[in-house]
PDB file of N, CA and C in Angstrom:
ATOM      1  N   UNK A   1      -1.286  -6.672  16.489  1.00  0.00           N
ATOM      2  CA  UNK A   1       0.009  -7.226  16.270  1.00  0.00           C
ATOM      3  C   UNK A   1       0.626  -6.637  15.028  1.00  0.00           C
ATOM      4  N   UNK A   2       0.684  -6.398  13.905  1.00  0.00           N
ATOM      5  CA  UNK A   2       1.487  -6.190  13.089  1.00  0.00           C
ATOM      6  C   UNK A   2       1.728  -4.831  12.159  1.00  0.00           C
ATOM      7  N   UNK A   3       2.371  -3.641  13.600  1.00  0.00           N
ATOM      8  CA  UNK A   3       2.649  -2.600  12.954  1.00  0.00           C
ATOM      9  C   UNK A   3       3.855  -2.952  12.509  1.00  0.00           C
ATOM     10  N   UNK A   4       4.046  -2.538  11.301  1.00  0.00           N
ATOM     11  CA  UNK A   4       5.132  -2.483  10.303  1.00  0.00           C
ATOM     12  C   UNK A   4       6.231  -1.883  10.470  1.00  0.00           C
ATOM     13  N   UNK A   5       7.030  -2.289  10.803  1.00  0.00           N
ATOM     14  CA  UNK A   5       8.898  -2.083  11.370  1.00  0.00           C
ATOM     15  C   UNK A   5       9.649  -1.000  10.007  1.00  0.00           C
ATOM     16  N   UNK A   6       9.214  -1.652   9.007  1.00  0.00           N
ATOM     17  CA  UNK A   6      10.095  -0.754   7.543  1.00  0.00           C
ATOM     18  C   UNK A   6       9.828   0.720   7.785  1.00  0.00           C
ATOM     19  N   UNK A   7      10.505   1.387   7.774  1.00  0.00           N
ATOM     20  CA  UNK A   7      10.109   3.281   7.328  1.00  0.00           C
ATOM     21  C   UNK A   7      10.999   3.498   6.576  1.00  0.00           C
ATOM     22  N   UNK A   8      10.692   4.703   6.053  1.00  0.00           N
ATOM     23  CA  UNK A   8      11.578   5.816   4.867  1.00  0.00           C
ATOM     24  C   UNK A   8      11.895   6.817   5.910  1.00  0.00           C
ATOM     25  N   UNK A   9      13.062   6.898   6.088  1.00  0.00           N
ATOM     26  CA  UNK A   9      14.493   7.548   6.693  1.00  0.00           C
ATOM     27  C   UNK A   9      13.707   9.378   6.264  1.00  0.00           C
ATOM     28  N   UNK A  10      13.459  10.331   7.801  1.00  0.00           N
ATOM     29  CA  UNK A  10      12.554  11.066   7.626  1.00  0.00           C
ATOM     30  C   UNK A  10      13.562  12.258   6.910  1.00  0.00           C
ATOM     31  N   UNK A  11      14.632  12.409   6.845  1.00  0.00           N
ATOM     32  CA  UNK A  11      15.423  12.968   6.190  1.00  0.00           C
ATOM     33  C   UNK A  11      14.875  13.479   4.758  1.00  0.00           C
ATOM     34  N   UNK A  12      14.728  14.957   4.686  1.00  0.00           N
ATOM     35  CA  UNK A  12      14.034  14.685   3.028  1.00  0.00           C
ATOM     36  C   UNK A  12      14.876  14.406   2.033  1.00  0.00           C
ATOM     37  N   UNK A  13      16.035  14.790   1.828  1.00  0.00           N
ATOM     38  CA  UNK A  13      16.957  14.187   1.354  1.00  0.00           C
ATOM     39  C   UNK A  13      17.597  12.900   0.777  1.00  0.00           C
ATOM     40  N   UNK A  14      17.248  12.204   1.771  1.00  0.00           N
ATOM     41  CA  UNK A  14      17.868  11.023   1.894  1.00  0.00           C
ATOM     42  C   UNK A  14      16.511   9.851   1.175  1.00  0.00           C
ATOM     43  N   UNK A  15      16.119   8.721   0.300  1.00  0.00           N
ATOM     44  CA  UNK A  15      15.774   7.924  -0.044  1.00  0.00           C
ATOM     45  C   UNK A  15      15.719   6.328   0.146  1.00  0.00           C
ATOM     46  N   UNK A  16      16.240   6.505   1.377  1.00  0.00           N
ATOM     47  CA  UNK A  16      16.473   4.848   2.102  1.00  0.00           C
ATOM     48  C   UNK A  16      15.287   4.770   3.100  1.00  0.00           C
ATOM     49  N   UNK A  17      15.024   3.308   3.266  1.00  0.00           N
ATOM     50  CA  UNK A  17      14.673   2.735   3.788  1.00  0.00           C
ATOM     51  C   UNK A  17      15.262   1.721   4.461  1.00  0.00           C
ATOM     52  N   UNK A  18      14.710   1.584   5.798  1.00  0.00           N
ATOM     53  CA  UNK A  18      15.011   0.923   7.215  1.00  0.00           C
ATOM     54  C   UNK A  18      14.144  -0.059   7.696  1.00  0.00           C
ATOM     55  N   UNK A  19      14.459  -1.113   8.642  1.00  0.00           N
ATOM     56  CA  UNK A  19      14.029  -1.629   9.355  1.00  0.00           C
ATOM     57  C   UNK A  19      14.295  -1.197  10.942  1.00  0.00           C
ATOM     58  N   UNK A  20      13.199  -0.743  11.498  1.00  0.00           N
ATOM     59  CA  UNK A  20      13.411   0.130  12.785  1.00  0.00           C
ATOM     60  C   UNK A  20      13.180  -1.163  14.126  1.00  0.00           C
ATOM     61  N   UNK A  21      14.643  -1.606  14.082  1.00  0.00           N
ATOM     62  CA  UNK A  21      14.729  -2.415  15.356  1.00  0.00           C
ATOM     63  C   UNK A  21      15.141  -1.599  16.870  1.00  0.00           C
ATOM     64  N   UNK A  22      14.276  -0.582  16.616  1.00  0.00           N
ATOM     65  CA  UNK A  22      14.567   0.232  18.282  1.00  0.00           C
ATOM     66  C   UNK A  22      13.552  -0.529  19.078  1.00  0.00           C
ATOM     67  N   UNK A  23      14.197  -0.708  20.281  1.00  0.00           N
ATOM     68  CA  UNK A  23      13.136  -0.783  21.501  1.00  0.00           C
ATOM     69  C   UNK A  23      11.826   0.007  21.741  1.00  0.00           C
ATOM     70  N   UNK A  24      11.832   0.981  21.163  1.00  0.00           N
ATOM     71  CA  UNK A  24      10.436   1.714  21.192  1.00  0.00           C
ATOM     72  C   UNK A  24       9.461   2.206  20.002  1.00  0.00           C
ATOM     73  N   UNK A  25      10.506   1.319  18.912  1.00  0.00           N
ATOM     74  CA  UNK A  25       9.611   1.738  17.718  1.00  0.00           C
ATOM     75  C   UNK A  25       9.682   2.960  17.053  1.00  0.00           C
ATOM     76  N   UNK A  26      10.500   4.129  17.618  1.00  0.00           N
ATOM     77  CA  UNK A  26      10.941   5.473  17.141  1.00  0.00           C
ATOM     78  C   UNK A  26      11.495   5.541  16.417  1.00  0.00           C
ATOM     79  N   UNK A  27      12.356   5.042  15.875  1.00  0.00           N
ATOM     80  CA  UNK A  27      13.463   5.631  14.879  1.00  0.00           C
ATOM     81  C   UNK A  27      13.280   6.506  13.536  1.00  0.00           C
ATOM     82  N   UNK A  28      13.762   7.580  13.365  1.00  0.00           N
ATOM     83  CA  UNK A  28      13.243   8.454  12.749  1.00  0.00           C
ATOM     84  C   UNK A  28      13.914   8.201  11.049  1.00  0.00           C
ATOM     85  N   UNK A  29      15.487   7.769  11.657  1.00  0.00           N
ATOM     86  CA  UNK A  29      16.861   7.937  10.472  1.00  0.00           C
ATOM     87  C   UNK A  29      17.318   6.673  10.023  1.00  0.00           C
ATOM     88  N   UNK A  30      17.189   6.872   8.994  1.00  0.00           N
ATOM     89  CA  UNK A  30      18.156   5.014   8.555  1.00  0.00           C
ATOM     90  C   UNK A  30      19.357   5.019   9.417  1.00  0.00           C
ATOM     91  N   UNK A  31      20.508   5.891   9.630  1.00  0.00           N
ATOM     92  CA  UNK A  31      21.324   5.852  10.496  1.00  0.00           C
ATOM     93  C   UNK A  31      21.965   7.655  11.204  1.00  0.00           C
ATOM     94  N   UNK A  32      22.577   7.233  12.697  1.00  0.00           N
ATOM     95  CA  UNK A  32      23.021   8.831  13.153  1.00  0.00           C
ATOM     96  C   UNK A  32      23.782   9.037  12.259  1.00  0.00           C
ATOM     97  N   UNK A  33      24.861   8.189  11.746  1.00  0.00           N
ATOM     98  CA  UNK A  33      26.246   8.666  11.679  1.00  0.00           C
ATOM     99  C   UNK A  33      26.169   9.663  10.173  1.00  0.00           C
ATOM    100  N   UNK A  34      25.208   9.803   9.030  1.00  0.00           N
ATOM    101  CA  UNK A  34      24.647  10.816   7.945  1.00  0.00           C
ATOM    102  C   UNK A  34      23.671  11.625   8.564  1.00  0.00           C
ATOM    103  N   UNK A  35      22.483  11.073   8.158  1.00  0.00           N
ATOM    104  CA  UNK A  35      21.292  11.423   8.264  1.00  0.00           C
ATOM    105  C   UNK A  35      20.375  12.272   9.556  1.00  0.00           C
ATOM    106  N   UNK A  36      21.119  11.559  10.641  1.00  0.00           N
ATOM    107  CA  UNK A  36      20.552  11.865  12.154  1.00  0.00           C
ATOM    108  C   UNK A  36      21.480  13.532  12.351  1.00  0.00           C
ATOM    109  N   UNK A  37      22.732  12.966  12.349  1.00  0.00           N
ATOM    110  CA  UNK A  37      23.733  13.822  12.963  1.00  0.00           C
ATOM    111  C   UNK A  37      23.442  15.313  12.041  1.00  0.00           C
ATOM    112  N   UNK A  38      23.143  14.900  10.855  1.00  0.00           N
ATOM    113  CA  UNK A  38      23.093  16.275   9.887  1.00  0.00           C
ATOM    114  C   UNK A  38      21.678  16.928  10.811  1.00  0.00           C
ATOM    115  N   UNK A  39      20.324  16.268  10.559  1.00  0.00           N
ATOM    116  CA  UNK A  39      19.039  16.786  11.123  1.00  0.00           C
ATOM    117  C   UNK A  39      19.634  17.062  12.449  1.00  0.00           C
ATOM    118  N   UNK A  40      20.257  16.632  13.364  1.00  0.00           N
ATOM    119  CA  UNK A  40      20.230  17.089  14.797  1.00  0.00           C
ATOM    120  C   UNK A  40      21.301  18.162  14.915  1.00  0.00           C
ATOM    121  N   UNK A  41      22.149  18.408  13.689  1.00  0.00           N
ATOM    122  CA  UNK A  41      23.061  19.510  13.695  1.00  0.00           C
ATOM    123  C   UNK A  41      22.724  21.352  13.464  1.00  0.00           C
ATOM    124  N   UNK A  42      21.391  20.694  12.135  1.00  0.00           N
ATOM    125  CA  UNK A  42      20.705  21.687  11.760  1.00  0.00           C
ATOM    126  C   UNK A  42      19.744  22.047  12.760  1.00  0.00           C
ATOM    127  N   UNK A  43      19.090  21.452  13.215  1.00  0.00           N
ATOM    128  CA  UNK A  43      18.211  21.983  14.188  1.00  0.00           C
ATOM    129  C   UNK A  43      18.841  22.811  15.744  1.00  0.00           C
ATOM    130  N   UNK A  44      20.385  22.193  15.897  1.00  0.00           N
ATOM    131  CA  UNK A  44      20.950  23.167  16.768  1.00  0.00           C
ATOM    132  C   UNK A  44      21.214  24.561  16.442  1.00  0.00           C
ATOM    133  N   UNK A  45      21.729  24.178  14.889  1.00  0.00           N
ATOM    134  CA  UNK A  45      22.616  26.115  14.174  1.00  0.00           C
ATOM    135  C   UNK A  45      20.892  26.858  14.345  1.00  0.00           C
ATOM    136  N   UNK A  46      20.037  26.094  13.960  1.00  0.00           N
ATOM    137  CA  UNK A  46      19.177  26.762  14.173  1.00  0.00           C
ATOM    138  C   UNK A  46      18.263  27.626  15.498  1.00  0.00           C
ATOM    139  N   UNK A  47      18.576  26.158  16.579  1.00  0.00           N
ATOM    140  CA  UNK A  47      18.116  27.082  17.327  1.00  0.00           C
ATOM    141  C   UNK A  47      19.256  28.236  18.325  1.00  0.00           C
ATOM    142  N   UNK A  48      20.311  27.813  18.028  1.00  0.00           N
ATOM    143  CA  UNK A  48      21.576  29.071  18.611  1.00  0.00           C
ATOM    144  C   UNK A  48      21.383  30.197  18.077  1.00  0.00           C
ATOM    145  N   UNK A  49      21.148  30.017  16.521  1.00  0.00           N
ATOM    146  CA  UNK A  49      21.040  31.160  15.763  1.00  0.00           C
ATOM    147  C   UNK A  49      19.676  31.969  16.082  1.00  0.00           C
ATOM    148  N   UNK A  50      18.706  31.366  16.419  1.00  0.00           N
ATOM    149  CA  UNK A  50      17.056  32.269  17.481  1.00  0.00           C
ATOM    150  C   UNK A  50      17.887  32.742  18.077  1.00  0.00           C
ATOM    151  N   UNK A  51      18.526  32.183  19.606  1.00  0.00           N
ATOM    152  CA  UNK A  51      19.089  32.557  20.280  1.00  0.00           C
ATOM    153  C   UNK A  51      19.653  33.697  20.460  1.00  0.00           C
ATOM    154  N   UNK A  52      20.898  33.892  19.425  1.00  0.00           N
ATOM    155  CA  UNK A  52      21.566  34.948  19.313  1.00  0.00           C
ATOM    156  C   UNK A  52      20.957  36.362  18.927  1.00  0.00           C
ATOM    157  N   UNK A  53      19.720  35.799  18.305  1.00  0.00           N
ATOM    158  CA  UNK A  53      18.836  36.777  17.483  1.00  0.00           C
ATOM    159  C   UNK A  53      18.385  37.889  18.108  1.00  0.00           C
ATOM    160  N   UNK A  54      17.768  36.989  19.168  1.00  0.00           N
ATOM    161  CA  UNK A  54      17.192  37.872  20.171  1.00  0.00           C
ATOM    162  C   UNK A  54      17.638  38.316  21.574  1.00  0.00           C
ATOM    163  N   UNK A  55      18.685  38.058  21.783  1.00  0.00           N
ATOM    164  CA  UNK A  55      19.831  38.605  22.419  1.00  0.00           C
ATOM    165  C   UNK A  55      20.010  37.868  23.946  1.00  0.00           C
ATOM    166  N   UNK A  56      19.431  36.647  23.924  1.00  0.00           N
ATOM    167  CA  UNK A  56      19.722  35.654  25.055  1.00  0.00           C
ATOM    168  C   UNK A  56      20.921  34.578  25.098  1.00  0.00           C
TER     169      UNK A  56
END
């Protein structure tokens, strides 16, 4: 019974802490609208930018 709901927002950046009321216990980000949207932005430029790299 008592895994612990609180996390630190995986953002390295960022210094908050959350209470992760998801249905599955995942939540990675204190919130999308900073933290998420930036990590899920960077990880796109990043992978377009493979992409382009190698000429697909």
């Amino acid at each position: 019974m008592g895994e612990s709901r609180v996390r630190e927002c995986a953002r390295p950046e960022c210094t908050r802490i959350f209470v992760d009321r998801s249905r599955g216990g995942k939540r990675q980000w204190c919130g999308m609208e900073e933290c998420g949207n930036r990590i899920k932005a960077a990880n796109y430029r990043s992978r377009k930018s493979r992409l382009t790299a190698t000429g697909v």
